[in-house]
N, C-alpha and C. Protein backbone atom coordinates (compact mmCIF):
# COMPACT_ATOMS: atom_id res chain seq x y z
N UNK A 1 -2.63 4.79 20.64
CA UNK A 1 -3.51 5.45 19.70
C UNK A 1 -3.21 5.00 18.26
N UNK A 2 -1.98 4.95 17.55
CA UNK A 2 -1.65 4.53 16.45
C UNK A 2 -2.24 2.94 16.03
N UNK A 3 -1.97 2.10 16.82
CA UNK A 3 -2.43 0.94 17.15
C UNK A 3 -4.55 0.83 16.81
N UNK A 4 -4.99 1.69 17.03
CA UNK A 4 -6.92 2.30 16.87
C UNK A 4 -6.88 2.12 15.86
N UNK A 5 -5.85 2.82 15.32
CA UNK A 5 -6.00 3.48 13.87
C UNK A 5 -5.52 2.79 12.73
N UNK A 6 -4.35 1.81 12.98
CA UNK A 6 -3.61 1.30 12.38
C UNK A 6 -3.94 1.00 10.79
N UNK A 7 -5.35 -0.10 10.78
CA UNK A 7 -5.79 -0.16 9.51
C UNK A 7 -6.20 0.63 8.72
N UNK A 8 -6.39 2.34 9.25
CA UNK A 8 -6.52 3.10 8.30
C UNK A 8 -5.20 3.71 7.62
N UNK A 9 -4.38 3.94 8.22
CA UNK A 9 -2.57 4.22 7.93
C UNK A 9 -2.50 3.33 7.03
N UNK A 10 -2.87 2.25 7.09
CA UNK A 10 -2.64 1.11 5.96
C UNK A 10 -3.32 1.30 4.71
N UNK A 11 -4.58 1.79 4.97
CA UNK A 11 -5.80 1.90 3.92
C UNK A 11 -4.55 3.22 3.19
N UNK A 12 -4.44 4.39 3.84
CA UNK A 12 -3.95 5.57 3.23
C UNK A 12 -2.58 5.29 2.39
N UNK A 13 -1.87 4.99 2.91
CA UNK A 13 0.22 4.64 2.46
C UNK A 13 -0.48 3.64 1.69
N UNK A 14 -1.05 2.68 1.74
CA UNK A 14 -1.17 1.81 0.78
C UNK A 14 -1.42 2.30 -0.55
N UNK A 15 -2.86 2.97 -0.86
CA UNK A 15 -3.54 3.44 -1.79
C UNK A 15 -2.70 4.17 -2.32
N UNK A 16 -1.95 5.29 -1.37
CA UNK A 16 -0.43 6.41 -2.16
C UNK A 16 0.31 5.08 -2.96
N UNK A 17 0.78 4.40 -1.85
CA UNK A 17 1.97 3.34 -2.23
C UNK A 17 1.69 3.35 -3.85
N UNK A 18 0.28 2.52 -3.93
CA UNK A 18 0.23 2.13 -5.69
C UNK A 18 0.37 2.83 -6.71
N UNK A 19 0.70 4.44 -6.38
CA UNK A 19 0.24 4.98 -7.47
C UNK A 19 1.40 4.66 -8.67
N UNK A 20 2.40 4.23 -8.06
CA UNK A 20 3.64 4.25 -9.22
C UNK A 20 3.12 3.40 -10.67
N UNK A 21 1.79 2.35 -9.98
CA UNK A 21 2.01 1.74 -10.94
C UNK A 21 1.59 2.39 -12.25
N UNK A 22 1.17 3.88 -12.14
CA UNK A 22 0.78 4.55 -13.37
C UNK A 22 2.34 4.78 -14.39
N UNK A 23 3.69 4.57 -13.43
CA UNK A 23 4.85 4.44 -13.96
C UNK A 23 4.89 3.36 -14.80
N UNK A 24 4.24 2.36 -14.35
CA UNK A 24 4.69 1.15 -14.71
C UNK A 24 4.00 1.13 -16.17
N UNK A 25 2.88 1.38 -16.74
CA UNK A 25 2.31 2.08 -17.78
C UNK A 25 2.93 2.59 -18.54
N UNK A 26 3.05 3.99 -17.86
CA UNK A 26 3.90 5.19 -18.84
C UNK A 26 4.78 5.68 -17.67
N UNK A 27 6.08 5.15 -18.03
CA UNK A 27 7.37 5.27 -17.67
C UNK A 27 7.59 6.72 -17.87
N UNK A 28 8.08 7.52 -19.16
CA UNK A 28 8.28 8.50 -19.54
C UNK A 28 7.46 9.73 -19.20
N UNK A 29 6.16 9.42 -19.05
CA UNK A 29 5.14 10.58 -18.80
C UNK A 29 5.39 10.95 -17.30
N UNK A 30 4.76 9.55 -16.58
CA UNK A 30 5.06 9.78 -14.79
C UNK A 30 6.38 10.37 -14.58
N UNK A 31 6.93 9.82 -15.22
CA UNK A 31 8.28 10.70 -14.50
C UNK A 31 8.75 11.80 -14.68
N UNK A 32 8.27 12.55 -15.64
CA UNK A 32 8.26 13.39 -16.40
C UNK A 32 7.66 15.13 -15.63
N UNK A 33 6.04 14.04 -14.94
CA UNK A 33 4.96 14.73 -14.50
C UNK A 33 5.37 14.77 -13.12
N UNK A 34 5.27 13.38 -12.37
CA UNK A 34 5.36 13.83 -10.97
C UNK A 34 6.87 13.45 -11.18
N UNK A 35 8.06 13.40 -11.19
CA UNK A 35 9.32 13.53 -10.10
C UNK A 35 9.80 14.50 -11.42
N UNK A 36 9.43 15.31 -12.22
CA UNK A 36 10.19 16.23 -12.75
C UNK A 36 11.80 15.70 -13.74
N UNK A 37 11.66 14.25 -13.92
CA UNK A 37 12.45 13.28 -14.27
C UNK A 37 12.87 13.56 -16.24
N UNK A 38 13.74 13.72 -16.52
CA UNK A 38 13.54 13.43 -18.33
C UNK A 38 14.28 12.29 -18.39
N UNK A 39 13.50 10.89 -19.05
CA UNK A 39 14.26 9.65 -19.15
C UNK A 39 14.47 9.45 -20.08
N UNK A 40 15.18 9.22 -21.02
CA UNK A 40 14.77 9.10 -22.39
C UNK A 40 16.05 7.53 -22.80
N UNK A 41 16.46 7.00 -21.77
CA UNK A 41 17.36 5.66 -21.82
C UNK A 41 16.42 4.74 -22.13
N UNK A 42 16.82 3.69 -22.81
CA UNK A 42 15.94 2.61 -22.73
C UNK A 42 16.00 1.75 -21.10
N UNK A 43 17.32 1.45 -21.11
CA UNK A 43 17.37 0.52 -20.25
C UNK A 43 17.01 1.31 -19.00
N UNK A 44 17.14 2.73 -18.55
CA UNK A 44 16.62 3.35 -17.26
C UNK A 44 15.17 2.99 -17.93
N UNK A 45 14.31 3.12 -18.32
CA UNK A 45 12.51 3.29 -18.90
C UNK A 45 12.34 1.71 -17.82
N UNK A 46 13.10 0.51 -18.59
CA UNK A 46 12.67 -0.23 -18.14
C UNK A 46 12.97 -0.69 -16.50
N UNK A 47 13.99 -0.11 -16.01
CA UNK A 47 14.11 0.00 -14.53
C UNK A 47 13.16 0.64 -14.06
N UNK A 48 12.56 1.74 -14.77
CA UNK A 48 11.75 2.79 -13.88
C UNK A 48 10.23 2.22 -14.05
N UNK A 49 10.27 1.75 -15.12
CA UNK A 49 8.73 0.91 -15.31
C UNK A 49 8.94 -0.58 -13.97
N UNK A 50 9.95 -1.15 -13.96
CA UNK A 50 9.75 -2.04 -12.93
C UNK A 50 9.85 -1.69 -11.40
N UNK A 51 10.71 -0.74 -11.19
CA UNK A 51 10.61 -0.13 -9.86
C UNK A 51 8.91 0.21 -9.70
N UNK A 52 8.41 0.58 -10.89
CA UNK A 52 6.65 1.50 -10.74
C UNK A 52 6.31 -0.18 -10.15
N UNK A 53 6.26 -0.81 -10.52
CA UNK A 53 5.22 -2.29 -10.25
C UNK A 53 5.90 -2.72 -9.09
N UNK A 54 6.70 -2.63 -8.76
CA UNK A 54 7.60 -3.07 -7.65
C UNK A 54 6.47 -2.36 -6.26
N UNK A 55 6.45 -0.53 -6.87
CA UNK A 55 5.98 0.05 -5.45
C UNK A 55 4.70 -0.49 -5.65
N UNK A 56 4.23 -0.57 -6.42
CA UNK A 56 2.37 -0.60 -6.74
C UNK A 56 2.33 -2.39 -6.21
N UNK A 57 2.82 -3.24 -5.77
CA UNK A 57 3.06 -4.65 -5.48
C UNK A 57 3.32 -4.22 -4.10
N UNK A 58 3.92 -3.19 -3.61
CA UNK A 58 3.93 -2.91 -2.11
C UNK A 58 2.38 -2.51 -1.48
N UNK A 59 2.22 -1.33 -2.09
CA UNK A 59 0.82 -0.91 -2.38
C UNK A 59 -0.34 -1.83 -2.07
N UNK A 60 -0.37 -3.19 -2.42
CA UNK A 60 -1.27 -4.01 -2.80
C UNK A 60 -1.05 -4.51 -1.64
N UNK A 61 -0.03 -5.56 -1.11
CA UNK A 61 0.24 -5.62 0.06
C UNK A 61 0.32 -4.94 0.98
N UNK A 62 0.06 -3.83 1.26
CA UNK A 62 -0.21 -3.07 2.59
C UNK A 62 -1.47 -3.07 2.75
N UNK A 63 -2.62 -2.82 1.90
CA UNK A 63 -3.98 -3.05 1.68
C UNK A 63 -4.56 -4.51 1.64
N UNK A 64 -3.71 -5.30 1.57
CA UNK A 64 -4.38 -6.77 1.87
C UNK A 64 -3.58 -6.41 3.91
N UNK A 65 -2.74 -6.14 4.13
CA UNK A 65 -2.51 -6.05 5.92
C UNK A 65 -3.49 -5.11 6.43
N UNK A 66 -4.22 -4.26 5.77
CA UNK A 66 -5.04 -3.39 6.41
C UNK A 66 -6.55 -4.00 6.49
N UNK A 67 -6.24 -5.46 5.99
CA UNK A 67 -7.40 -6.19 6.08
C UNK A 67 -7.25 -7.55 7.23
N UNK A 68 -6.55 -7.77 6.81
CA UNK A 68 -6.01 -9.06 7.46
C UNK A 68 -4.60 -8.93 8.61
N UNK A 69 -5.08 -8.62 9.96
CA UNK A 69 -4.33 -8.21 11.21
C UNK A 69 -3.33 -8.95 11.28
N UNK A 70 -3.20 -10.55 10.99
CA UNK A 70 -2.17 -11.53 10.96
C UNK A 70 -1.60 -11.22 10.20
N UNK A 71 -1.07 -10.76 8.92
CA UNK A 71 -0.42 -9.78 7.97
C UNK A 71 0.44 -8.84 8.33
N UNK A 72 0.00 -8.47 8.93
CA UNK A 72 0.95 -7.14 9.02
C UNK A 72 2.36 -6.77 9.80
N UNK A 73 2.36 -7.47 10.29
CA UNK A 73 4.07 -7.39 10.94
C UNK A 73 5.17 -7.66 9.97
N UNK A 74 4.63 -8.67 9.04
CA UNK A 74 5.84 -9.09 7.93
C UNK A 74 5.77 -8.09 6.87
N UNK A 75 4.20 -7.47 6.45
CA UNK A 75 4.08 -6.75 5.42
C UNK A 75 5.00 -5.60 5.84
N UNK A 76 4.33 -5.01 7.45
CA UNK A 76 4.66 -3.72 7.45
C UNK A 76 6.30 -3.64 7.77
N UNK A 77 6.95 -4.40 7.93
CA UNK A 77 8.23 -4.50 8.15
C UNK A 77 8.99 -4.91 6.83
N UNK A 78 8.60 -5.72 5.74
CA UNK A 78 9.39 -5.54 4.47
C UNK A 78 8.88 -4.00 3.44
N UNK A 79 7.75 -3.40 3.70
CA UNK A 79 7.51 -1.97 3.23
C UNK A 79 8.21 -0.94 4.06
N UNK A 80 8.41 -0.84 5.17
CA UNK A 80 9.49 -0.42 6.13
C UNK A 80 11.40 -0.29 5.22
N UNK A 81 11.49 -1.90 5.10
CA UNK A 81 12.50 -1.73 4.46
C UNK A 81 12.64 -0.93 2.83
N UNK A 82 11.31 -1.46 1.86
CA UNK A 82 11.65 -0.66 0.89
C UNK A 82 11.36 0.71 0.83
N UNK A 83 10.82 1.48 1.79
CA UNK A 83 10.70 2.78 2.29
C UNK A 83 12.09 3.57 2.36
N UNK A 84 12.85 2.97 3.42
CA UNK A 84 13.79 3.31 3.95
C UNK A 84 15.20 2.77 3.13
N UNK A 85 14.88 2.13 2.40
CA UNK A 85 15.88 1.93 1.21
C UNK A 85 16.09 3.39 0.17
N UNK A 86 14.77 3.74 -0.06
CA UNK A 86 14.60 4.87 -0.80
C UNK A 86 15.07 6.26 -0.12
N UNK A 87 14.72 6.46 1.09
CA UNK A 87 15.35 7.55 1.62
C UNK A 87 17.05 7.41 1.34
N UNK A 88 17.24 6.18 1.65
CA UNK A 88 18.84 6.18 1.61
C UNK A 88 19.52 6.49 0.52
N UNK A 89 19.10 5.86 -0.55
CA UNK A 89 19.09 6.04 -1.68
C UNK A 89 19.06 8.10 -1.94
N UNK A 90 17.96 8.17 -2.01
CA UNK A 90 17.82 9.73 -2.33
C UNK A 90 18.71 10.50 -1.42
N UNK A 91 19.40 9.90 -0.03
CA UNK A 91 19.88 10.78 0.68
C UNK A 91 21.45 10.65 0.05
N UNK A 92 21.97 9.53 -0.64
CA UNK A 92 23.13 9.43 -1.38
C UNK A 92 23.36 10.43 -2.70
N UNK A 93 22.06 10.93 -3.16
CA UNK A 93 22.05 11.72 -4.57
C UNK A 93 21.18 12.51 -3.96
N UNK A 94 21.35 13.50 -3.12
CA UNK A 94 20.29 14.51 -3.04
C UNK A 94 20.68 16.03 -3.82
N UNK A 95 22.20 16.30 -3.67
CA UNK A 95 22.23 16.84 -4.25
C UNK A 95 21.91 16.97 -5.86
N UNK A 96 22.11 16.34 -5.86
CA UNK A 96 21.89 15.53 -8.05
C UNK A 96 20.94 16.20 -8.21
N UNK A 97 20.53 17.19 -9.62
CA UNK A 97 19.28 17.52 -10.14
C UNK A 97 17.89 16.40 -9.86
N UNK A 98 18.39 15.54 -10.21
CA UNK A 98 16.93 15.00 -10.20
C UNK A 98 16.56 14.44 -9.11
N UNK A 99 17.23 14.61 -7.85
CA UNK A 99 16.67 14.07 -6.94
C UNK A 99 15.75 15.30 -6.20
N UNK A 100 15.90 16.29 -6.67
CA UNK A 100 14.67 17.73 -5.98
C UNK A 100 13.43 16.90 -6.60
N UNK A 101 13.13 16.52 -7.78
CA UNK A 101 11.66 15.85 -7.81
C UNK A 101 11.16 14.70 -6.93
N UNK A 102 12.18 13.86 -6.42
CA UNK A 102 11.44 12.97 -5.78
C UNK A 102 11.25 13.40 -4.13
N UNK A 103 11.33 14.86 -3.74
CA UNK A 103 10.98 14.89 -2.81
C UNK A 103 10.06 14.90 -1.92
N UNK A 104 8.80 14.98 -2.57
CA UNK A 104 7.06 15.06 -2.42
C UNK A 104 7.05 12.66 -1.83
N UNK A 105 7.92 12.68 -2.52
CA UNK A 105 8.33 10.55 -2.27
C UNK A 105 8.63 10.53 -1.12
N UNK A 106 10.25 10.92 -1.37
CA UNK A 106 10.96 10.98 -0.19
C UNK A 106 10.14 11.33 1.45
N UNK A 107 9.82 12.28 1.38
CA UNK A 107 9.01 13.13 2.34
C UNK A 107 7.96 12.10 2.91
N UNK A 108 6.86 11.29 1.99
CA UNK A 108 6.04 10.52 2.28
C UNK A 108 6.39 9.18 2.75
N UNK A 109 7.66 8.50 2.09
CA UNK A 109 8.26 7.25 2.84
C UNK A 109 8.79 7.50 4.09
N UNK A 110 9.39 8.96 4.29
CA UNK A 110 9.69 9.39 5.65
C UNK A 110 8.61 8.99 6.40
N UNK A 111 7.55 9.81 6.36
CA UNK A 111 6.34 9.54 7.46
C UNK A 111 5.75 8.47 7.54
N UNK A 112 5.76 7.46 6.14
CA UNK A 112 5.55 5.85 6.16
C UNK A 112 6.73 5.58 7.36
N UNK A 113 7.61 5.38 7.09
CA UNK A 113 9.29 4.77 8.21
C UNK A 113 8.88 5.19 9.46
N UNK A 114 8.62 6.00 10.13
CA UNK A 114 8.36 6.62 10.92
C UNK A 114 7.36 5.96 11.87
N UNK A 115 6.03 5.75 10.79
CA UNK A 115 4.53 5.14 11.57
C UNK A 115 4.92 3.75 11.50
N UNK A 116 5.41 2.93 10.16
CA UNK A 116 5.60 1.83 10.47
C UNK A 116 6.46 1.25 11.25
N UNK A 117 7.69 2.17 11.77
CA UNK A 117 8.77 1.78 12.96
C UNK A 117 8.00 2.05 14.31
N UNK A 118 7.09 3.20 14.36
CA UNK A 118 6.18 3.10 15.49
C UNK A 118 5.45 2.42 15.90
N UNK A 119 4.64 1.55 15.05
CA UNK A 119 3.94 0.27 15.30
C UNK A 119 4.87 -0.70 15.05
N UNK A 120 5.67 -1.34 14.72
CA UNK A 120 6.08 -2.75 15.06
C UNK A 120 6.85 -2.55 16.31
N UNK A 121 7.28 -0.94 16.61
CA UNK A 121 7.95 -1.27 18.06
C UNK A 121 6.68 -1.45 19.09
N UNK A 122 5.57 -0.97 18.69
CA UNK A 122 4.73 -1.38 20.43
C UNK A 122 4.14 -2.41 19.83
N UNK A 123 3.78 -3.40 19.04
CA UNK A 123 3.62 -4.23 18.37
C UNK A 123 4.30 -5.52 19.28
């Protein structure tokens, strides 16, 4: 069944995927707004502005695999990894104040890891 559907899972996580790049923009605001973040470092701004283009470059690529079927095993398996990088990540600092904002993320790369480990295994 996942497999029917596949290119729409792609259409959806994808379209989420990009939104960071509104980070990539405004560093200080997004983070501010959605992960509850106060940045006010330079050099974190510019990590957090490149991590934003980083996800929104995943984003883009999951939506070109939700087009193109030959795509997607490599896409959905290096978004897999930066998914599941992030859980790890947040699961190393969860206690930390600021990791309660990225949990609405967290939560959603979960269920990304999840569908995309489900399809490349019957894949």
């Amino acid at each position: 069944m996942l497999a029917e559907h596949f290119a729409a899972v792609l259409w959806v996580t994808g379209a989420v995927t990009m939104l960071p790049a509104l980070q990539f923009l405004a560093p200080r605001r997004v983070l501010a707004q959605m992960y509850r973040i106060e940045l006010t470092d330079e050099a974190g701004l510019l990590f957090a502005r490149h991590w934003g283009l980083l996800a929104a470059c995943f984003g883009a690529l999951l939506l070109a695999a939700a087009q193109r079927p030959e795509l997607r095993p490599a896409i959905v398996a290096a978004a897999l990894v930066e998914k599941a990088g992030l859980l790890v990540a947040w699961g190393l600092d969860r206690q930390r104040p600021f990791a309660r904002g990225l949990r609405l993320a967290v939560g959603f790369d979960a269920v990304c890891v999840a569908l995309y480990a489900a399809w490349l295994a019957a894949a």
